[in-house]
Protein backbone atom coordinates (compact mmCIF):
# COMPACT_ATOMS: atom_id res chain seq x y z
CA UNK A 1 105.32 59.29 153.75
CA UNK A 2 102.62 57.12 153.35
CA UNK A 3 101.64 53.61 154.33
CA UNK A 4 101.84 50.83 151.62
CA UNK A 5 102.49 47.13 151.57
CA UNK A 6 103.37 47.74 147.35
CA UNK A 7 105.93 50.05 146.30
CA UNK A 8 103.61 52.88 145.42
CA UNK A 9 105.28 56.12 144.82
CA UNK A 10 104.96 59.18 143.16
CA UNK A 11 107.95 61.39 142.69
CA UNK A 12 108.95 64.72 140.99
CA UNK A 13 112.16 67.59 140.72
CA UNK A 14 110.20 70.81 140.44
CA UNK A 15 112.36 73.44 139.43
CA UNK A 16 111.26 77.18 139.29
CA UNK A 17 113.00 79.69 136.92
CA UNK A 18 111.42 82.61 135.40
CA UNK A 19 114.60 83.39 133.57
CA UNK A 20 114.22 80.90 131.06
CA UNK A 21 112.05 82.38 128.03
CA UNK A 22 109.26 79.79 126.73
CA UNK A 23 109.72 79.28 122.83
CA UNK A 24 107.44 76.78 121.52
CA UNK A 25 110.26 74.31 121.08
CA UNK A 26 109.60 73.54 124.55
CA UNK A 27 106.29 71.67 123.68
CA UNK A 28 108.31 69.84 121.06
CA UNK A 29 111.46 69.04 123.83
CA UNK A 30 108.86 67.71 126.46
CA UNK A 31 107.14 65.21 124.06
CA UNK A 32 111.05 64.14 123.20
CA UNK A 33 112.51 63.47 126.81
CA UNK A 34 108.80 62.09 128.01
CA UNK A 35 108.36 59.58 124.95
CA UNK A 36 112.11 58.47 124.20
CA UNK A 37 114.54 59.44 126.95
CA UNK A 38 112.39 59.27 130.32
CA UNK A 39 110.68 56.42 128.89
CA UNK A 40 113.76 54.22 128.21
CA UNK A 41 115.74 54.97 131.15
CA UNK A 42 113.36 55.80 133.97
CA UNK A 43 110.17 53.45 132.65
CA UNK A 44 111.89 50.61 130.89
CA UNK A 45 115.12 50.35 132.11
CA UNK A 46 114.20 52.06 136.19
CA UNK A 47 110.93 50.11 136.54
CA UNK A 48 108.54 52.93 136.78
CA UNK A 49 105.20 52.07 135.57
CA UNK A 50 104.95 55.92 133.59
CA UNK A 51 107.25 58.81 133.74
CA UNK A 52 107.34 62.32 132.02
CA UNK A 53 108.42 66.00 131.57
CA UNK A 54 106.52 69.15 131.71
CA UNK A 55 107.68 72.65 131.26
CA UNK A 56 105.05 75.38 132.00
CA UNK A 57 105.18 78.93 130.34
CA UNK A 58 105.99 80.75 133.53
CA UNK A 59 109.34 78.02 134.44
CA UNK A 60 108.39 75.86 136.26
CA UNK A 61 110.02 72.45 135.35
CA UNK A 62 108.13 69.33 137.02
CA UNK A 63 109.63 65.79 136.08
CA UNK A 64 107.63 63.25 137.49
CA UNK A 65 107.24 59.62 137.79
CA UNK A 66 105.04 57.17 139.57
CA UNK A 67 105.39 53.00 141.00
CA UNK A 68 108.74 53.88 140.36
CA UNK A 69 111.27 51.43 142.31
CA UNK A 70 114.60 53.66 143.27
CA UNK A 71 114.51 57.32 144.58
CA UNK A 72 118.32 57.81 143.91
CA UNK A 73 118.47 56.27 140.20
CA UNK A 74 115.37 58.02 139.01
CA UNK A 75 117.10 61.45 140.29
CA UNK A 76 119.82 60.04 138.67
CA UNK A 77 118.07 59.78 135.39
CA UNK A 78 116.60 63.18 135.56
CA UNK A 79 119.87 65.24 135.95
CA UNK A 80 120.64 63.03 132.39
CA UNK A 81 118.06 64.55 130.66
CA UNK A 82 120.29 67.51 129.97
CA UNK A 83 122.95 66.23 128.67
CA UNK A 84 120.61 63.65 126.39
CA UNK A 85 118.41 66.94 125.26
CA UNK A 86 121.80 68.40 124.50
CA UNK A 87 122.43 65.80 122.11
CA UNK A 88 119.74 64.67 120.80
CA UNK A 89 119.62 64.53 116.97
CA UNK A 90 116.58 63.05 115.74
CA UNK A 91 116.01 61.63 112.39
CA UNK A 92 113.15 63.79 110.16
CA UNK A 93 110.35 61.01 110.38
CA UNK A 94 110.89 61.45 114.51
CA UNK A 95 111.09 64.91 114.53
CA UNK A 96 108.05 65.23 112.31
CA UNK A 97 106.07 62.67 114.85
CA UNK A 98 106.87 64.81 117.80
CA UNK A 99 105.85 68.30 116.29
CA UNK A 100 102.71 66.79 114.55
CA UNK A 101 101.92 65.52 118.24
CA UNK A 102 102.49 68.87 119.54
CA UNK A 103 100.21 70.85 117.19
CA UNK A 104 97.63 68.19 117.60
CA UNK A 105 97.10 68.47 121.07
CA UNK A 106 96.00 72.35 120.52
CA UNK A 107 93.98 71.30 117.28
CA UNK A 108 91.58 68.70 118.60
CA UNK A 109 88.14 68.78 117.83
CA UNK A 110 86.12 70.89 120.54
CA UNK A 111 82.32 70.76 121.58
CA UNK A 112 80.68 73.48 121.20
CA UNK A 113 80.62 74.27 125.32
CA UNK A 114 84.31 73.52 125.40
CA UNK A 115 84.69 75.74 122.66
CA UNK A 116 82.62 78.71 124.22
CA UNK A 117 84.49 78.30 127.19
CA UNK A 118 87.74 78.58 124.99
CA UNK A 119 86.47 82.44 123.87
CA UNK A 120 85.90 83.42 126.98
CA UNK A 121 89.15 82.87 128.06
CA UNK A 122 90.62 84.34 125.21
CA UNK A 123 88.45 87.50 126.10
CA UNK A 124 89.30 87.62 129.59
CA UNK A 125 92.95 86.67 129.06
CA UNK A 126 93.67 89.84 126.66
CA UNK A 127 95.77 87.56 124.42
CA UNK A 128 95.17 88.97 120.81
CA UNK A 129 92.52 87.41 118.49
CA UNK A 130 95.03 84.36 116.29
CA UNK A 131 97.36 83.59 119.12
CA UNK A 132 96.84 80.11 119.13
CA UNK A 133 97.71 80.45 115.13
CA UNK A 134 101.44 82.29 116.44
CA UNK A 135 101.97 79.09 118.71
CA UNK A 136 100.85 76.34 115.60
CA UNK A 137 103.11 78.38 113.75
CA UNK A 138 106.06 78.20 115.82
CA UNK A 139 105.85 74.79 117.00
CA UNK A 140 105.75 73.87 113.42
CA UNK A 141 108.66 75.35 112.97
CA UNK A 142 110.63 73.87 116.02
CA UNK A 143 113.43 72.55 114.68
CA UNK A 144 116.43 69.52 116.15
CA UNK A 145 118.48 72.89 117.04
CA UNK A 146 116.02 75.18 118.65
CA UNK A 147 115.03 71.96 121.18
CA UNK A 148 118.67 71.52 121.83
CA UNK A 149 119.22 75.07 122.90
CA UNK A 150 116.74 74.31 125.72
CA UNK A 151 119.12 71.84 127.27
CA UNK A 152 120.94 74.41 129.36
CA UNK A 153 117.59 75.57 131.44
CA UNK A 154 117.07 72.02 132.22
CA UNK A 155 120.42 72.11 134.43
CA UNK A 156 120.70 75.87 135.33
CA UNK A 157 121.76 76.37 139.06
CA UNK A 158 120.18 79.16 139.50
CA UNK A 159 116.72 78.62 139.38
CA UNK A 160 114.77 77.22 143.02
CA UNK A 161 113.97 73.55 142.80
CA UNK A 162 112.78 70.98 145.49
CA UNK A 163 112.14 67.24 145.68
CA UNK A 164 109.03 65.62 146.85
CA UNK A 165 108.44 61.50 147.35
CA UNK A 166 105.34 59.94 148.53
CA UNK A 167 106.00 56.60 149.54
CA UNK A 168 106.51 54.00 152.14
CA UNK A 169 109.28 55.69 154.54
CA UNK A 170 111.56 52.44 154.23
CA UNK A 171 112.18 53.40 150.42
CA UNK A 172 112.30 57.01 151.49
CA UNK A 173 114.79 56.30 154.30
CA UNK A 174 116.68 54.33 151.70
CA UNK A 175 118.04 57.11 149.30
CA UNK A 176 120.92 59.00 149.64
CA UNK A 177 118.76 62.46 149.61
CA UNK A 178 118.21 63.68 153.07
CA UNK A 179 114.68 64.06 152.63
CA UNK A 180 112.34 65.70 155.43
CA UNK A 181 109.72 63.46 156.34
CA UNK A 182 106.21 63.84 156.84
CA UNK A 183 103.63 61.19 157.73
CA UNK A 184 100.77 62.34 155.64
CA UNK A 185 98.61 59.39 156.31
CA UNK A 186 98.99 57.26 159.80
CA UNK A 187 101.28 54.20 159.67
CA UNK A 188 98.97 51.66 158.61
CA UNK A 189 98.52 48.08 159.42
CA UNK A 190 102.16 46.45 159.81
């Protein structure tokens, strides 16, 4: 909990599940639910002023938003995203978009200290020399089904997850989540 006069909030479902392998599709599926579903029901429709998805390669699943109005319906939104992933059927223009997207953010132009520091990871890392070729090449082949297919890790039971709100505690209090409550900062000028 922290003070604020404005409904400032930042909120996120962190899941953890190692179980779930991490294809490159993923890359492609969180561009999809951060750019069209998120964005329509949790940013245009909720009232959040931004909103998105990650995955990371090791499980963890973070959705997040921020100003966002209503605990309860974002939550709400997020379980959605499953069964929206699960259909989603994009047209090839859209898919195209989110896959050139994808491979773009790995093949931006580097300075030349960005790029050193780039080789030495690669040489501390021991991934093999062209790795970042394997992942262009399989995000460029991510296809409507492969993304799809993800759909089921976004809802799986079994994997750890927690919720975490910073905001005023009257909007905290609010939602039907028994949340535990920390004051983080002191109460603030009523």
């Amino acid at each position: 909990m922290i003070p604020a006069k404005r409904e400032l909030r930042l909120r996120g479902l962190l899941a953890v599940c190692r179980r779930h392998w991490h294809p490159r599709a993923w890359e492609v599926a969180t561009r999809a639910l951060s750019l069209d579903y998120l964005w329509n029901e949790v940013r245009v429709k909720g009232g959040a002023y931004g909103v998105g998805f990650k995955r990371k390669p090791r499980g963890i699943r973070t959705f997040w938003s921020y100003r966002d109005p209503s605990v309860d319906a974002t939550l709400g939104r997020y379980a959605g995203a499953t069964e929206w992933l699960r259909g989603w059927s994009p047209e090839a223009d859209e898919l195209s978009g989110y896959v050139v997207s994808t491979v773009a953010s790995h093949d931006a132009p580097t300075k030349p200290k960005a790029m050193a520091r780039r080789q030495d990871m690669l040489a501390f890392s021991g991934r093999p020399a062209g790795w970042r070729d394997d992942i262009r090449r399989q995000e460029l082949a991510a296809t409507p089904e492969a993304v799809r297919t993800l759909a089921g890790a976004l809802s799986d039971g079994s994997c750890s997850q927690g919720i975490c709100v910073f905001g005023p505690r009257e909007a905290i209090e609010a939602s039907n989540v028994d949340f535990e409550i920390t004051e983080l900062i002191g109460r603030g000028e009523e």
